[in-house]
C-alpha atoms as a PDB file:
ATOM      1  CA  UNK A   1     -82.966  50.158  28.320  1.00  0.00           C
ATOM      2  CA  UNK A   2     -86.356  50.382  29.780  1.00  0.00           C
ATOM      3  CA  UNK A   3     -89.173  49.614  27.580  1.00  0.00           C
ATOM      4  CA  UNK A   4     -91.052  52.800  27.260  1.00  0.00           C
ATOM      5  CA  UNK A   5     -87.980  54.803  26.507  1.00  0.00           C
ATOM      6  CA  UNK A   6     -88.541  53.246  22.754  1.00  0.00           C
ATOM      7  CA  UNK A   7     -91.856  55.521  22.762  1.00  0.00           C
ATOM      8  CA  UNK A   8     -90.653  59.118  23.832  1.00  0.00           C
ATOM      9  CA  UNK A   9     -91.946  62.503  22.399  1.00  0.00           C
ATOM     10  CA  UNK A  10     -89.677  64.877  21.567  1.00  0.00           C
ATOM     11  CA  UNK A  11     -90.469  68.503  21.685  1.00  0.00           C
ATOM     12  CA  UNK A  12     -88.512  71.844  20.859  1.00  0.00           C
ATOM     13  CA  UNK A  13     -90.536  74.642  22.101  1.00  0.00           C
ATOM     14  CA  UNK A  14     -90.521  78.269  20.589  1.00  0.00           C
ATOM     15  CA  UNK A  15     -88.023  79.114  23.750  1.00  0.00           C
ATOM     16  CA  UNK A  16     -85.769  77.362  22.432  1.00  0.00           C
ATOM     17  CA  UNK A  17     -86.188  74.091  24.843  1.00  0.00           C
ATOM     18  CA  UNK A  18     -85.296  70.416  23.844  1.00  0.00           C
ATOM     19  CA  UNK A  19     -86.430  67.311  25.393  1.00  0.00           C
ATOM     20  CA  UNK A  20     -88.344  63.862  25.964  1.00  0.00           C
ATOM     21  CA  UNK A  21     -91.297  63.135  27.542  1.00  0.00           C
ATOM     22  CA  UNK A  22     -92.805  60.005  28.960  1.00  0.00           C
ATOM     23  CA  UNK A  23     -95.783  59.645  27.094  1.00  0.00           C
ATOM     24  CA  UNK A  24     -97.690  56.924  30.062  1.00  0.00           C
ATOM     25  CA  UNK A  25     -97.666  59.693  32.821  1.00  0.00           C
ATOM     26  CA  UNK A  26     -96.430  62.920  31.007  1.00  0.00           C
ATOM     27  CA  UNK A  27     -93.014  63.317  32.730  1.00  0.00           C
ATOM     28  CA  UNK A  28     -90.000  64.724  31.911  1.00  0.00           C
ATOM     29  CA  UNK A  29     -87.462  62.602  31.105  1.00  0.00           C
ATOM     30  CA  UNK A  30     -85.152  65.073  29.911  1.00  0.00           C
ATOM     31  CA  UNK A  31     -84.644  68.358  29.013  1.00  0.00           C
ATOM     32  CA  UNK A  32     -81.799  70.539  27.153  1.00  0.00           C
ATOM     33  CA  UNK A  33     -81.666  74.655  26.513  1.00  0.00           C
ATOM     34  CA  UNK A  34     -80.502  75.356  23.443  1.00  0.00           C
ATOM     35  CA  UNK A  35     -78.576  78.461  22.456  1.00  0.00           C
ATOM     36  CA  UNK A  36     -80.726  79.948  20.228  1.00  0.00           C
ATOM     37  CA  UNK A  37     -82.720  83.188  21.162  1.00  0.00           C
ATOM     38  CA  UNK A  38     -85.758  82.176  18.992  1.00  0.00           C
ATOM     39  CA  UNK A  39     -86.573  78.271  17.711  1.00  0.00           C
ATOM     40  CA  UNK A  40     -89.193  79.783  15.182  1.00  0.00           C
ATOM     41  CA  UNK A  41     -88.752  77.574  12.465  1.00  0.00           C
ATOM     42  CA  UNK A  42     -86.151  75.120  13.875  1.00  0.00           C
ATOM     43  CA  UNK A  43     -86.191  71.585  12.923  1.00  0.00           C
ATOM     44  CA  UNK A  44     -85.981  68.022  15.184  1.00  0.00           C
ATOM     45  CA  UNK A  45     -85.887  65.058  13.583  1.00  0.00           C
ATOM     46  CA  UNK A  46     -85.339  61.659  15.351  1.00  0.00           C
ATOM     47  CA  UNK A  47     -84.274  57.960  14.415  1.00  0.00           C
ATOM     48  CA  UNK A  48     -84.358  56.251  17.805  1.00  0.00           C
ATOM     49  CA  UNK A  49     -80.883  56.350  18.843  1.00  0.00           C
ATOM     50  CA  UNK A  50     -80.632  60.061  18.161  1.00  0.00           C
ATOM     51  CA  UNK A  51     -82.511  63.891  18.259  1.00  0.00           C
ATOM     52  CA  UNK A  52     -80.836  65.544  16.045  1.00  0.00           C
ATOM     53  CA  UNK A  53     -81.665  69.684  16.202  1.00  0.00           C
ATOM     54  CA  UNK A  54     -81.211  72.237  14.046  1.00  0.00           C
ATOM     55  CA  UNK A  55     -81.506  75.714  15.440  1.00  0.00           C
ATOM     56  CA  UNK A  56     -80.183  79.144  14.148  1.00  0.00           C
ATOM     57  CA  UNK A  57     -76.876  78.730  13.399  1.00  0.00           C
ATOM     58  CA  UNK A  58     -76.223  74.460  15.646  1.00  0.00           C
ATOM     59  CA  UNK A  59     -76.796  71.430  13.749  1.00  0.00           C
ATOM     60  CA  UNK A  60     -76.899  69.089  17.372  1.00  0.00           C
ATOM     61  CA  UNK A  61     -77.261  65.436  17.559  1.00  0.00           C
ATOM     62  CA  UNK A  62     -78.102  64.027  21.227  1.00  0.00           C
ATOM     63  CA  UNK A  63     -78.820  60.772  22.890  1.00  0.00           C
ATOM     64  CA  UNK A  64     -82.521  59.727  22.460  1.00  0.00           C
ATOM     65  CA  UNK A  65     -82.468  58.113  25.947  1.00  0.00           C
ATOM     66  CA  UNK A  66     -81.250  60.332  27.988  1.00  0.00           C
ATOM     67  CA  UNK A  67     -80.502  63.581  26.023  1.00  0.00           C
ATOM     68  CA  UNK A  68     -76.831  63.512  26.259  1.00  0.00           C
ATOM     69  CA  UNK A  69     -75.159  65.762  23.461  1.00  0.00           C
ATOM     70  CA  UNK A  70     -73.479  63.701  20.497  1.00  0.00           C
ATOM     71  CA  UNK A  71     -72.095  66.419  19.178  1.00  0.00           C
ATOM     72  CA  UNK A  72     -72.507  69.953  17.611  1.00  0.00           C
ATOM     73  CA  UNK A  73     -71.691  71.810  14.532  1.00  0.00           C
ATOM     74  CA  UNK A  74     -71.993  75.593  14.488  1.00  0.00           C
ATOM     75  CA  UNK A  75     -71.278  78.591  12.161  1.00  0.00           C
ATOM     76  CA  UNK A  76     -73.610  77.928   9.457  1.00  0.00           C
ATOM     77  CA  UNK A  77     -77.511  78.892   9.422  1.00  0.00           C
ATOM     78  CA  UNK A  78     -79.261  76.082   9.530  1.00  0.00           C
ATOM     79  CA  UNK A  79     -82.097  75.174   6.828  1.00  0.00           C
ATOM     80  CA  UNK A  80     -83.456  71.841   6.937  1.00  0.00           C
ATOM     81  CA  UNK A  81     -82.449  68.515   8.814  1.00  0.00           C
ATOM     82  CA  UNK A  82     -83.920  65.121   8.363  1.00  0.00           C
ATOM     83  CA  UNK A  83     -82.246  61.389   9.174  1.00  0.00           C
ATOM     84  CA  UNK A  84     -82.019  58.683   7.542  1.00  0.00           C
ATOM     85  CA  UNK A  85     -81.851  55.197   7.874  1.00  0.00           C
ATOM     86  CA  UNK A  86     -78.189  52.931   8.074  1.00  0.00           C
ATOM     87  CA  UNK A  87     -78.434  49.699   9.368  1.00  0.00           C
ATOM     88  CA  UNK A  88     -76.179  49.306  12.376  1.00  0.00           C
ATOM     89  CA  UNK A  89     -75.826  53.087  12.927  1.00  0.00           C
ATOM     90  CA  UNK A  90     -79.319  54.309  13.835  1.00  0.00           C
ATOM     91  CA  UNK A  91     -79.642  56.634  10.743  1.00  0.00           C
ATOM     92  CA  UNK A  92     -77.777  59.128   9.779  1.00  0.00           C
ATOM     93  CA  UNK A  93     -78.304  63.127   9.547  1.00  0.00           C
ATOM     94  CA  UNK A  94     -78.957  65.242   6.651  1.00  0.00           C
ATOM     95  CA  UNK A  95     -78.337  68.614   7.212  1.00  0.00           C
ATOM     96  CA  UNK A  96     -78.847  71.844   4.148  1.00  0.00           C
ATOM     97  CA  UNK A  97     -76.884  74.483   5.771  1.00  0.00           C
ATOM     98  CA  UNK A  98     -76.667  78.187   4.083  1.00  0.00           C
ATOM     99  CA  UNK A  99     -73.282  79.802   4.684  1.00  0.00           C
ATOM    100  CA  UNK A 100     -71.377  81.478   1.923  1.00  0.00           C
ATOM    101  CA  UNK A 101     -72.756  78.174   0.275  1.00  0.00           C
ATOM    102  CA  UNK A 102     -75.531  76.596  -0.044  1.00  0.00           C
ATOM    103  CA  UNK A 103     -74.573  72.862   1.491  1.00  0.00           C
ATOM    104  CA  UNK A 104     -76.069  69.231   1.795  1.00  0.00           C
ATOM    105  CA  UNK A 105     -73.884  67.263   4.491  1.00  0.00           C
ATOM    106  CA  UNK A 106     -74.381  63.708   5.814  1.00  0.00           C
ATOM    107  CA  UNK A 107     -73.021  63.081   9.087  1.00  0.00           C
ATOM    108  CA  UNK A 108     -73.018  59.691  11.217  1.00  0.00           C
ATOM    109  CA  UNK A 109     -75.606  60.332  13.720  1.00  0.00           C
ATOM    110  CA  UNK A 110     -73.817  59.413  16.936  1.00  0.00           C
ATOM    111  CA  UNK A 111     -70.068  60.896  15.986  1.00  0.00           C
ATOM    112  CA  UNK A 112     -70.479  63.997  13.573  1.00  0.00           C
ATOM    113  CA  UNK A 113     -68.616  62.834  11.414  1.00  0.00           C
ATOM    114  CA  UNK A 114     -68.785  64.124   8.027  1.00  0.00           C
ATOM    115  CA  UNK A 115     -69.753  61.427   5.504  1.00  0.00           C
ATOM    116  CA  UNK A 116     -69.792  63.447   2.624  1.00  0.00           C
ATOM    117  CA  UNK A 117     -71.170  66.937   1.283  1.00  0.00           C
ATOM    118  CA  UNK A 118     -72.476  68.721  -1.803  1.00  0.00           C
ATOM    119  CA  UNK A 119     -72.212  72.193  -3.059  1.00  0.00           C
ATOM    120  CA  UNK A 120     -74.469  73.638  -5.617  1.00  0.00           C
ATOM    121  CA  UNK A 121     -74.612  77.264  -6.690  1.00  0.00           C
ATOM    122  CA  UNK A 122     -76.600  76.967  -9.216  1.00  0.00           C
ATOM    123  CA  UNK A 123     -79.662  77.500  -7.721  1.00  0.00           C
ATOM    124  CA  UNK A 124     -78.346  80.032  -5.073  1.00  0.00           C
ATOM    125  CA  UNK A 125     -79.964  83.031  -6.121  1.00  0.00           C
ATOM    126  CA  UNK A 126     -83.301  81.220  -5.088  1.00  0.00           C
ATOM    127  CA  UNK A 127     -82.441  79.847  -1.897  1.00  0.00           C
ATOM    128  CA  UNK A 128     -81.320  83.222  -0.170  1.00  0.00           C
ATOM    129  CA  UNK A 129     -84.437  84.881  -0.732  1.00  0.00           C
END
């Protein structure tokens, strides 16, 4: 791994367009569309092994390095993502997703796998406002 790929930007532009840049001369290093129609208020998080998206209705993790996809979750509109940190993994993803449910999911960053997940309707009359 080449040194200054520890220091990309990551940018998701309101078209809906994912990807790293080389922050020395401004280059693209890579670059991913995303199926959404509009990435007004999506959310990109990242942990150094992994950009993790949320847009619409895909919760997508993909390779920091060279934007490779992890792996994608659709079906549920997505609210809010963050990471988190796990030694050994690169961090983890925290995902609130609003289906019939509200839901808080933790996946492993690199595999999707589901970690665990939380359901509370008790607040649910604020949330789909």
């Amino acid at each position: 791994m080449q040194r200054w790929m520890r220091s990309l930007l990551y940018t998701l532009s309101d078209h809906s367009l994912l990807g790293a840049i080389n922050p020395r001369d401004g280059s693209i290093v890579w670059r991913q569309r995303l199926p959404a129609v509009n990435a007004t208020g999506a959310r990109l998080v990242e942990n150094g092994v992994a950009v993790v998206s949320g847009v619409d209705w895909q919760l997508a993790s993909w390779s920091a390095a060279d934007g490779r996809l992890f792996w994608s979750h659709e079906g549920e509109s997505v609210v809010d993502v963050s990471t988190m940190a796990s030694p050994g993994l690169g961090g983890d993803v925290i995902a609130l997703v609003r289906g019939e449910r509200n839901v808080v999911r933790r996946y492993e960053a690199t595999t999707g796998e589901l970690v665990w997940e939380y359901e509370d309707d008790r607040y649910e009359h604020c949330m789909m406002s």
